[in-house]
C-alpha atoms as a PDB file:
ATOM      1  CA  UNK A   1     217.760  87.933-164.273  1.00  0.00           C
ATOM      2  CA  UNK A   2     216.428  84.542-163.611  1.00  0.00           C
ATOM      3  CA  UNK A   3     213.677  82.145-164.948  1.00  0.00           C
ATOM      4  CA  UNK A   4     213.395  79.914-167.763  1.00  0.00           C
ATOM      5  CA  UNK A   5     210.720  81.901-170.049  1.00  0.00           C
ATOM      6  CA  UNK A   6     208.952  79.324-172.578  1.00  0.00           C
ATOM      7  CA  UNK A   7     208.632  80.628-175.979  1.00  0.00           C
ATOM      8  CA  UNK A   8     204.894  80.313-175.960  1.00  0.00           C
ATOM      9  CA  UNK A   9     204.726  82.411-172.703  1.00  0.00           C
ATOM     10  CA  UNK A  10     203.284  85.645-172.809  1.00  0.00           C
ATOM     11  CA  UNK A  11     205.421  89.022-171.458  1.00  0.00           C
ATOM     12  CA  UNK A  12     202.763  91.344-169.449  1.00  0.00           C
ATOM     13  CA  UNK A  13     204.575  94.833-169.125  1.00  0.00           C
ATOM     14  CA  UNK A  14     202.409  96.753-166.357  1.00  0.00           C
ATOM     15  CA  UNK A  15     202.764 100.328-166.567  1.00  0.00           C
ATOM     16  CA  UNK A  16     198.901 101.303-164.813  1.00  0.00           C
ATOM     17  CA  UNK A  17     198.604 102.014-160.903  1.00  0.00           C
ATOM     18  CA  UNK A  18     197.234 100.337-158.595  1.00  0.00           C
ATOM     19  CA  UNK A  19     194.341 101.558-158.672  1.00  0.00           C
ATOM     20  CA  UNK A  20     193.498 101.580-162.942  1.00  0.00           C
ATOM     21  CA  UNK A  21     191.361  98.757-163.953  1.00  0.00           C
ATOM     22  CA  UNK A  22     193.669  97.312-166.238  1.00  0.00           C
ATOM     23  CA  UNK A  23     196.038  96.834-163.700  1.00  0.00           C
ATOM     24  CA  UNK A  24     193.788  94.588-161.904  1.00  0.00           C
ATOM     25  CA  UNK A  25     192.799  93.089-165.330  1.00  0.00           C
ATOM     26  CA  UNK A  26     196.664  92.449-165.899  1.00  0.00           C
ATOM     27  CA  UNK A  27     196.667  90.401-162.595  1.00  0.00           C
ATOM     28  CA  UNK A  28     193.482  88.484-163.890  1.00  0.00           C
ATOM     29  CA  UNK A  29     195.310  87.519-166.868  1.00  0.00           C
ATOM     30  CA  UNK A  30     198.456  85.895-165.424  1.00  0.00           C
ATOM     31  CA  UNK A  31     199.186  82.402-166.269  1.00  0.00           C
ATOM     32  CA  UNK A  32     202.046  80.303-164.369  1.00  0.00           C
ATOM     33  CA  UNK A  33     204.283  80.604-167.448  1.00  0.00           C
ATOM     34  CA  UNK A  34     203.842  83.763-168.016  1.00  0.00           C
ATOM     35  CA  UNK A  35     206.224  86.736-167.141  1.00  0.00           C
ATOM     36  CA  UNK A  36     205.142  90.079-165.235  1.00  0.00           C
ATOM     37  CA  UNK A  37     207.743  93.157-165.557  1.00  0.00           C
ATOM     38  CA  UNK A  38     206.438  96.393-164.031  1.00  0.00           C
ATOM     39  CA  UNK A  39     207.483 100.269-165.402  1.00  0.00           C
ATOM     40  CA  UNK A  40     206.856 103.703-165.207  1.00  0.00           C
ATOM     41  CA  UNK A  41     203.786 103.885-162.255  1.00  0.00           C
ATOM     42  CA  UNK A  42     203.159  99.958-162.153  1.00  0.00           C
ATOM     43  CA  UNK A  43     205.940  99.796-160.330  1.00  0.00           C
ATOM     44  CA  UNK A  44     204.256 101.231-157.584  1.00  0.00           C
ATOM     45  CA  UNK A  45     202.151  97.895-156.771  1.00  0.00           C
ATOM     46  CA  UNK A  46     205.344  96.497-155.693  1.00  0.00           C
ATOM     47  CA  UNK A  47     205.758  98.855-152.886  1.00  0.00           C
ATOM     48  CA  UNK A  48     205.232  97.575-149.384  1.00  0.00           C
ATOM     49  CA  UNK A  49     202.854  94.840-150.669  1.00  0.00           C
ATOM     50  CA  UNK A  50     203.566  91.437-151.140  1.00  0.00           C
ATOM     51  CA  UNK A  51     202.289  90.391-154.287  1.00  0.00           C
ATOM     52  CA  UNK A  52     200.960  86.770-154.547  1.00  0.00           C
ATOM     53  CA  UNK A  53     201.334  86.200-158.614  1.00  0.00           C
ATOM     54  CA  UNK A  54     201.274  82.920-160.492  1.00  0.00           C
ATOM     55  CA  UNK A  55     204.371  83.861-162.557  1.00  0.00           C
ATOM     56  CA  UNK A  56     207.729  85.643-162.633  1.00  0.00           C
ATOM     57  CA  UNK A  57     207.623  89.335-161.553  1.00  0.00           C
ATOM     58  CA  UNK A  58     210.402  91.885-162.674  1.00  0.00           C
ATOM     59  CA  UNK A  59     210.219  95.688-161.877  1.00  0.00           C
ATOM     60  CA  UNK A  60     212.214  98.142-164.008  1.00  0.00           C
ATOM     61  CA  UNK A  61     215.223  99.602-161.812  1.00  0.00           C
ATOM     62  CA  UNK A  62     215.061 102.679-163.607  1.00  0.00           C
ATOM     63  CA  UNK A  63     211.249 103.440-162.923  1.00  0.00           C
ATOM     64  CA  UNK A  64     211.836 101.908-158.924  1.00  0.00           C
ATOM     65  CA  UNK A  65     214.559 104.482-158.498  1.00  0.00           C
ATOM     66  CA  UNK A  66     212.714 107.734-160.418  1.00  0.00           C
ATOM     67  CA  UNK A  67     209.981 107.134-157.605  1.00  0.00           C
ATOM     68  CA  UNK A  68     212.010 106.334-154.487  1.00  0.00           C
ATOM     69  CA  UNK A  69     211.019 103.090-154.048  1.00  0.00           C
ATOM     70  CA  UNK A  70     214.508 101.128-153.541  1.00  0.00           C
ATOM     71  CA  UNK A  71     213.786 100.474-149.518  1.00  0.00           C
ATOM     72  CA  UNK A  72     210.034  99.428-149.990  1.00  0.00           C
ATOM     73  CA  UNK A  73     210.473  97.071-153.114  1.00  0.00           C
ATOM     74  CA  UNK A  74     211.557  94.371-150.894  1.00  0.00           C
ATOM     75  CA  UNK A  75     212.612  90.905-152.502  1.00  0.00           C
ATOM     76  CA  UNK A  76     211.379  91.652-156.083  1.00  0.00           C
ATOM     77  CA  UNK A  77     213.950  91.180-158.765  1.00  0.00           C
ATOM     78  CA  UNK A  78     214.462  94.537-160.464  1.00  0.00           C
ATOM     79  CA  UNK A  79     216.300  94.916-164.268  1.00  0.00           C
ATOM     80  CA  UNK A  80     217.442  97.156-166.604  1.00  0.00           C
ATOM     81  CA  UNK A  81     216.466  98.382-169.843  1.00  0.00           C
ATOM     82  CA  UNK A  82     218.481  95.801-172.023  1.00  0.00           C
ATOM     83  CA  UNK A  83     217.369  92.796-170.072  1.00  0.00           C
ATOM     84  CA  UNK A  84     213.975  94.141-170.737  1.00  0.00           C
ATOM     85  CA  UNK A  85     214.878  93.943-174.013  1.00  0.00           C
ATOM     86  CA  UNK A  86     216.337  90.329-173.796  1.00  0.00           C
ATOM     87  CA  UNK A  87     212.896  89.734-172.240  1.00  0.00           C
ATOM     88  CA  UNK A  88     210.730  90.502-175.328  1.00  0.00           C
ATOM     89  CA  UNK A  89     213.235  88.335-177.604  1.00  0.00           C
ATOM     90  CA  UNK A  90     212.088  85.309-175.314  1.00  0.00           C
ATOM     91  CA  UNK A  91     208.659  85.425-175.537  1.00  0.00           C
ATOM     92  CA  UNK A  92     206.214  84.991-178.457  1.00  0.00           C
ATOM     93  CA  UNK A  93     203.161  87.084-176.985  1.00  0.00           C
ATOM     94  CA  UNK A  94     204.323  90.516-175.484  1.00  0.00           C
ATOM     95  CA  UNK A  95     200.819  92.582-174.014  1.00  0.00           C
ATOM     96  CA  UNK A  96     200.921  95.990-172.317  1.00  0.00           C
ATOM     97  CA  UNK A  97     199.104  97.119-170.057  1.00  0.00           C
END
């Protein structure tokens, strides 16, 4: 896991499709020091797309894996549950989606 997460950045964790509105109002909220991590079926907007984003983007290994998508994931940095967990102990603001 890499990045420098400021403590007054908010952590995003994007569990809606594609397709759900507040998946799209997740994107809309992303600010450059912000952090994105996708689970459970978020992490299917990282499949085959590129995703332009203003901030860093994590997807959850565990979630990629339950839902095949290892080969179509291509360069985005997946982690596990504990640095998920380190993730939410470096930032102030934590929102789900």
């Amino acid at each position: 896991m890499t990045g420098n997460s400021s403590s007054r950045a908010t952590l995003h964790i994007l569990n809606k499709a594609p397709e759900h509105p507040r998946h799209v109002a997740c994107l809309h909220a992303l600010a450059p020091a912000d952090t994105l991590v996708l689970i459970e079926n978020g992490v299917l907007s990282a499949a085959g797309t590129q995703l332009s984003l203003p901030c860093q983007l994590y997807a959850l290994k565990a979630d990629i894996e339950a839902r095949a998508l290892e080969s179509a994931v291509g360069d985005i940095e997946t982690i596990d549950y504990s640095e998920l967990v380190q993730l939410t102990e470096k930032h102030e603001k934590i929102i789900s989606w």
